[in-house]
Protein backbone atom coordinates (compact mmCIF):
# COMPACT_ATOMS: atom_id res chain seq x y z
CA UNK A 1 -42.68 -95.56 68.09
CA UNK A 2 -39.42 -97.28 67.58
CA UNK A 3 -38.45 -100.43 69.75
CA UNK A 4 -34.55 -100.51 71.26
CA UNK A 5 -34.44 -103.39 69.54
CA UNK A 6 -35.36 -102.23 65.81
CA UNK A 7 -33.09 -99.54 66.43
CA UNK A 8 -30.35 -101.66 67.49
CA UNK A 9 -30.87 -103.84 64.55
CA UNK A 10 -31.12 -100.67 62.24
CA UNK A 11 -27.83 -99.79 63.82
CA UNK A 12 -25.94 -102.79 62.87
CA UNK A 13 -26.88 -102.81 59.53
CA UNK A 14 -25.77 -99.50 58.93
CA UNK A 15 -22.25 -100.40 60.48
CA UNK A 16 -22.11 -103.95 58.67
CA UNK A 17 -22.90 -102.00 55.39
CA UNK A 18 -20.25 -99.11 55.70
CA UNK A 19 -17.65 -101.60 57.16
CA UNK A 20 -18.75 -103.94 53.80
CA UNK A 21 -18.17 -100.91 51.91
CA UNK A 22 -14.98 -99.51 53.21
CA UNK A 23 -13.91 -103.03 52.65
CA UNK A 24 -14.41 -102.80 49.04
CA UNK A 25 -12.26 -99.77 48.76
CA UNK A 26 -9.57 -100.64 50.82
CA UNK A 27 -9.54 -103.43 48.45
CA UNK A 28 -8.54 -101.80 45.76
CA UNK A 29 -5.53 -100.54 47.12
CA UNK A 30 -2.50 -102.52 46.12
CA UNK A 31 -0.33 -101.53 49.09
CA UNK A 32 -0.44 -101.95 52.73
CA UNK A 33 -0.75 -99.11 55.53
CA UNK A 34 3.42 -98.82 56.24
CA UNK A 35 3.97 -98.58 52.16
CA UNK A 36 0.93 -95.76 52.11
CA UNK A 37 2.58 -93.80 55.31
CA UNK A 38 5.68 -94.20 53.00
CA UNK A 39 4.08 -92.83 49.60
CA UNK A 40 2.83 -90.32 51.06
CA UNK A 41 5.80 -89.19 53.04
CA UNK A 42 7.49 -89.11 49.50
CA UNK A 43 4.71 -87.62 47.83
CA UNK A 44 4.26 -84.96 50.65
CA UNK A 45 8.38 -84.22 50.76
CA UNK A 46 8.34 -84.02 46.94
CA UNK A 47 5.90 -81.80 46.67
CA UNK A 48 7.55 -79.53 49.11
CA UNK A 49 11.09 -79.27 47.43
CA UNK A 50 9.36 -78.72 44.04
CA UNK A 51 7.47 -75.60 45.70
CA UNK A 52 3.77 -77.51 44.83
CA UNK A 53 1.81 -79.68 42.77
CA UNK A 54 1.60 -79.71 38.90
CA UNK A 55 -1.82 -81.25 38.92
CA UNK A 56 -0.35 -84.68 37.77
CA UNK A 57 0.64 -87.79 40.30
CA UNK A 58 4.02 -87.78 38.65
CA UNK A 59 5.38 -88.39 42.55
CA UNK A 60 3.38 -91.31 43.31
CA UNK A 61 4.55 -92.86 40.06
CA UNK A 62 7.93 -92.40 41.08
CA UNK A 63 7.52 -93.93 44.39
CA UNK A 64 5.42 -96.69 42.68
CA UNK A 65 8.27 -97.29 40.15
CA UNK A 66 11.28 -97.17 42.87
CA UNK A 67 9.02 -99.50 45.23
CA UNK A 68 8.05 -101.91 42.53
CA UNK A 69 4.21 -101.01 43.11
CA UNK A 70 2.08 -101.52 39.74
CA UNK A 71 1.24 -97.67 38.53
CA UNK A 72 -2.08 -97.96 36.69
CA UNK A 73 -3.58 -100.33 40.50
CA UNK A 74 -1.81 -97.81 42.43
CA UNK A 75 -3.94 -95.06 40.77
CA UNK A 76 -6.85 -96.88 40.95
CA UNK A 77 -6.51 -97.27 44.27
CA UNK A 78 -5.67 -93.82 45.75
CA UNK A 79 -8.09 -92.38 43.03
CA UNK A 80 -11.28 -94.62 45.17
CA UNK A 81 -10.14 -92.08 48.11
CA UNK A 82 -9.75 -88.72 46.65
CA UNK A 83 -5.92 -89.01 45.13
CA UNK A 84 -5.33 -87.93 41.31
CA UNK A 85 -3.00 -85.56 41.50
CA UNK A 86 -0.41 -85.47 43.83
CA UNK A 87 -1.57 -82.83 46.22
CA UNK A 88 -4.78 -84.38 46.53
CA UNK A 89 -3.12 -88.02 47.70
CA UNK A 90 -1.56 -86.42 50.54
CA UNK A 91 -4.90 -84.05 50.95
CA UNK A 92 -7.43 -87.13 50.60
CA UNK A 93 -6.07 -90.64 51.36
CA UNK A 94 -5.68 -90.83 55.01
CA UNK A 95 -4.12 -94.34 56.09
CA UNK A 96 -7.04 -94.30 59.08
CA UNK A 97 -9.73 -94.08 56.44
CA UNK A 98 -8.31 -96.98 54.01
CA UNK A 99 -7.48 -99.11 57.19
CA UNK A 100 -9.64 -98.80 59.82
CA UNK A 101 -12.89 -100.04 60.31
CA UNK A 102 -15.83 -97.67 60.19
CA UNK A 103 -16.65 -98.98 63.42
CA UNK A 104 -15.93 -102.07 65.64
CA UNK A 105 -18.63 -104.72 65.78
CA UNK A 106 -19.84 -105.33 69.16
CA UNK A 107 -17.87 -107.65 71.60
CA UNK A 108 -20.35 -110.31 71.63
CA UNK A 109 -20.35 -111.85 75.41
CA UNK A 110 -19.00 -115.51 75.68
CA UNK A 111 -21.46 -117.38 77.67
């Protein structure tokens, strides 16, 4: 049988090693959360007046080009969460998943 404590300690290595991990692909995206929730505003509204996707991220090069955001890192970097096309940018990379920690670390009590 399993001590609380072996648990517990199996526990926070499985949160230090997703937080290490969604760490590393946040990292790879060259913009911050307001300029995603902007991208894919423009992605999601340009999609809509052109009546759907064309398989290609030609709207999240335009917003890239207009915002002064390096194409080929922006691709890279939406591509780590789901995004090559345009559809799939506005399907797959959620702000909350690039951003946020997997989970919080435990407060640890001051003493």
């Amino acid at each position: 049988m399993t001590s609380q404590d072996e648990k517990a300690l199996r526990k926070q290595l499985k949160d230090d090693y997703l937080r290490a991990e969604q760490a590393a692909s946040a990292a790879l995206m060259p913009i911050d959360r307001d300029q995603l929730e902007s991208l894919l505003d423009h992605v999601d509204a340009a999609l809509e007046a052109a009546g759907g996707c064309d398989n290609t991220p030609r709207y999240t090069e335009e917003w890239a080009e207009q915002h002064g955001v390096d194409v080929d890192r922006l691709h890279e970097g939406v591509r780590e969460f789901g995004g090559g096309c345009d559809c799939e940018v506005v399907a797959n990379v959620d702000p909350e998943v690039v951003f946020d920690p997997v989970r919080q670390p435990p407060e640890t009590p001051h003493g």
